[in-house]
Structure formats: C-alpha cells, structure tokens
Protein backbone atom coordinates (compact mmCIF):
# COMPACT_ATOMS: atom_id res chain seq x y z
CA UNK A 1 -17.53 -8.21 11.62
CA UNK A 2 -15.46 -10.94 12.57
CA UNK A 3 -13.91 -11.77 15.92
CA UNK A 4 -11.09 -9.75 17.02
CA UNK A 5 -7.66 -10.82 17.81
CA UNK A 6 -5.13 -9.75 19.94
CA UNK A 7 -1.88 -7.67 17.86
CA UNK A 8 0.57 -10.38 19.29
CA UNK A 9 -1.58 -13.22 17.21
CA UNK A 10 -1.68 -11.29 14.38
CA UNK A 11 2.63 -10.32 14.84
CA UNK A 12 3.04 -14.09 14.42
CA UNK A 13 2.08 -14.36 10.83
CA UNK A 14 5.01 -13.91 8.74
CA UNK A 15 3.51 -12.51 5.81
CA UNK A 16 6.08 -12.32 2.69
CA UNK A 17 6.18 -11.76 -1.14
CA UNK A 18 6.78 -14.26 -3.36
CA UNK A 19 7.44 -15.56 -7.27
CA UNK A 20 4.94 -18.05 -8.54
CA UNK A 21 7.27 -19.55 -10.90
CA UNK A 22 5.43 -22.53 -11.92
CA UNK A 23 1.40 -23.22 -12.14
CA UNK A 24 0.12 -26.91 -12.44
CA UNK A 25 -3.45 -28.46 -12.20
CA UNK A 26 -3.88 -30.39 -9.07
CA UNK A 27 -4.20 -34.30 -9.84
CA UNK A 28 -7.33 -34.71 -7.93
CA UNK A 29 -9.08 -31.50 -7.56
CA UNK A 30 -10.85 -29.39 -10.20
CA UNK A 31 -10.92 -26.22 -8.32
CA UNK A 32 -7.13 -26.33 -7.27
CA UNK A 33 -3.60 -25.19 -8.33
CA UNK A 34 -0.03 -26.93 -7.77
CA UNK A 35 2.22 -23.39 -7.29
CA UNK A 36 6.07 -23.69 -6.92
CA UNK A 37 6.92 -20.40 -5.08
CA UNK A 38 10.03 -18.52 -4.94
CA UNK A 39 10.02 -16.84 -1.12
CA UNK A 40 13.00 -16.06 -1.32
CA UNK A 41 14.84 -19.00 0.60
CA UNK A 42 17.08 -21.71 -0.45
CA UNK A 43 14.50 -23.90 -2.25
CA UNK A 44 10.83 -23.22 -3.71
CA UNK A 45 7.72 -23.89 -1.94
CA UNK A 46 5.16 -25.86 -3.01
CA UNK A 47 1.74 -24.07 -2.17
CA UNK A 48 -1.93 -25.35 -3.15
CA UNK A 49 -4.63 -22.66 -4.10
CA UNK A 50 -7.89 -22.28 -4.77
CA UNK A 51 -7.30 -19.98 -7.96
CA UNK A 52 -8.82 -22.57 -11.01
CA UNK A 53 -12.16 -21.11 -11.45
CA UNK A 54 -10.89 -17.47 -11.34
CA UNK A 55 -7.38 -17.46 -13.16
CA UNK A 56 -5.37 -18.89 -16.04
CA UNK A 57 -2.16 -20.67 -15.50
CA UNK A 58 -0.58 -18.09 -17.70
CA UNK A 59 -1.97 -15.55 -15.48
CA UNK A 60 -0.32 -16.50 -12.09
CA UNK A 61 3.20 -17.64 -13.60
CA UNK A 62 6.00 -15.04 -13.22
CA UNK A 63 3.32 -12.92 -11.30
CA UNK A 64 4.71 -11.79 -7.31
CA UNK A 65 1.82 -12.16 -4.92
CA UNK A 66 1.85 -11.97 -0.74
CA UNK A 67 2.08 -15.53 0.97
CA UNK A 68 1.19 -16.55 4.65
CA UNK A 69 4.83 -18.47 4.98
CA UNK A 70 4.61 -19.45 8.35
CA UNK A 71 1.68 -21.33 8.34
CA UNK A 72 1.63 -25.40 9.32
CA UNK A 73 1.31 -27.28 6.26
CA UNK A 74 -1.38 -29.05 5.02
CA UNK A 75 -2.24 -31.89 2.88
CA UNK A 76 -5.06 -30.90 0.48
CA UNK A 77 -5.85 -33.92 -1.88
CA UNK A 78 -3.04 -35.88 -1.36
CA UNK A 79 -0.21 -32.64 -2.26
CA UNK A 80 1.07 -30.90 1.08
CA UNK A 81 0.99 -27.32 0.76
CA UNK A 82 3.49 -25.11 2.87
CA UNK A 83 1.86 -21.44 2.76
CA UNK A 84 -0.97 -20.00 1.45
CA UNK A 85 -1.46 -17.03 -0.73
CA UNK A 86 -3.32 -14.23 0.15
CA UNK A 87 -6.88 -12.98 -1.80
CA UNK A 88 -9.74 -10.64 -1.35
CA UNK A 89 -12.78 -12.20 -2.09
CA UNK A 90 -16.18 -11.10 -2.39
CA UNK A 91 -19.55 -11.88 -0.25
CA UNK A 92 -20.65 -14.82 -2.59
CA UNK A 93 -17.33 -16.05 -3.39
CA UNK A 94 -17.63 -15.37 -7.14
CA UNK A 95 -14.76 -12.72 -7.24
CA UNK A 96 -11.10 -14.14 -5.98
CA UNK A 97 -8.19 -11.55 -6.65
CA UNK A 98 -4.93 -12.44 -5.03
CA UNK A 99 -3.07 -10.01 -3.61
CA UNK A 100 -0.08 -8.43 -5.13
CA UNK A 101 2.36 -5.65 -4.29
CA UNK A 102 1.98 -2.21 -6.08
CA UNK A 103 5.79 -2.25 -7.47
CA UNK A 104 8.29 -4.60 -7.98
CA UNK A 105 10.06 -5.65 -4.49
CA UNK A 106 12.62 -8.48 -4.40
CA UNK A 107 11.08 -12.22 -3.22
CA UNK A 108 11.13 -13.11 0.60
CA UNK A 109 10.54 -9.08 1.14
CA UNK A 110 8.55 -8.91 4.39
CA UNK A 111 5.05 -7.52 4.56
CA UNK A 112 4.07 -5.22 7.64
C-alpha cells in the first residue's frame, strides 16, 4: 500500500469530466497522445497521455473521461500538457483503461 495522505491534500485536486474532442500522435514520442479536451471552460485543453500502446485514436475521440485539471503543467517532449487523465492500470503495466463516468454528465461536471 502506498503512503497515505492527509484529506486536505487530496480536497485540492480538482478532479473534472471532460470531452476528448480531438486525438493526435505526439511528434516525438511513440507511446504518447496530443488530446484537445473540452472541460468545460472557455477554451480546450491540450493534455498529453500515455494511451498509444493501449487505444485507437478512434477510440478516445468523442469519448468523456475524468481529468486531474488542476494540476501544474508540464512539458513532455517538447508539447506542454495542462491536466492529466485519469486510468487504472494493472501490476505490470500491460492493461491501461481510462476512467470514464457511468452516464452521460455535461463537461467541466465536478468529480467528488
């Protein structure tokens, strides 16, 4: 088991649903995807994932999935990525699934 946190840490993430409304191969990684997320605010996010190996781009587009949106960004291969979407994943890595809600809930929709 992993370390445990305090509730307060864990009340900072701001954990949301979004849109993936547009899947592109990274430039310079073979194991990464270029999302453009809709969370729900004025303009789409760009968010880099680790998804190649387990899905099709024409299995993530119009699909809703829960995002970290508050977290820093990062620059991952020369793309900056502002959020990260959220997947169970097995012991030896083989299995990613990224998480989705049950039914349909409208983009930005909070997670608790």
């Amino acid at each position: 088991m992993e370390e445990k946190i305090p509730y307060d840490l864990f009340e900072k993430m701001d954990l949301r649903v979004g849109n993936i409304i547009d899947v592109q191969d990274h430039p310079k990684a073979d194991k990464l995807y270029v999302l453009t997320v809709d969370l729900g605010e004025e303009k789409t996010r760009t968010i880099v994932a680790g998804l190649k190996n387990h899905y099709k781009k024409e299995d993530l587009k119009n699909k809703k999935a829960i995002f970290v949106a508050n977290l820093a960004p990062v620059t991952l291969r020369g793309i900056e990525s502002n959020g990260m979407i959220l997947a169970a994943v097995s012991s030896d890595e083989s299995d990613i699934i990224f998480l989705q809600p049950e039914k349909d809930i409208k983009e930005g929709s909070k997670v608790k």
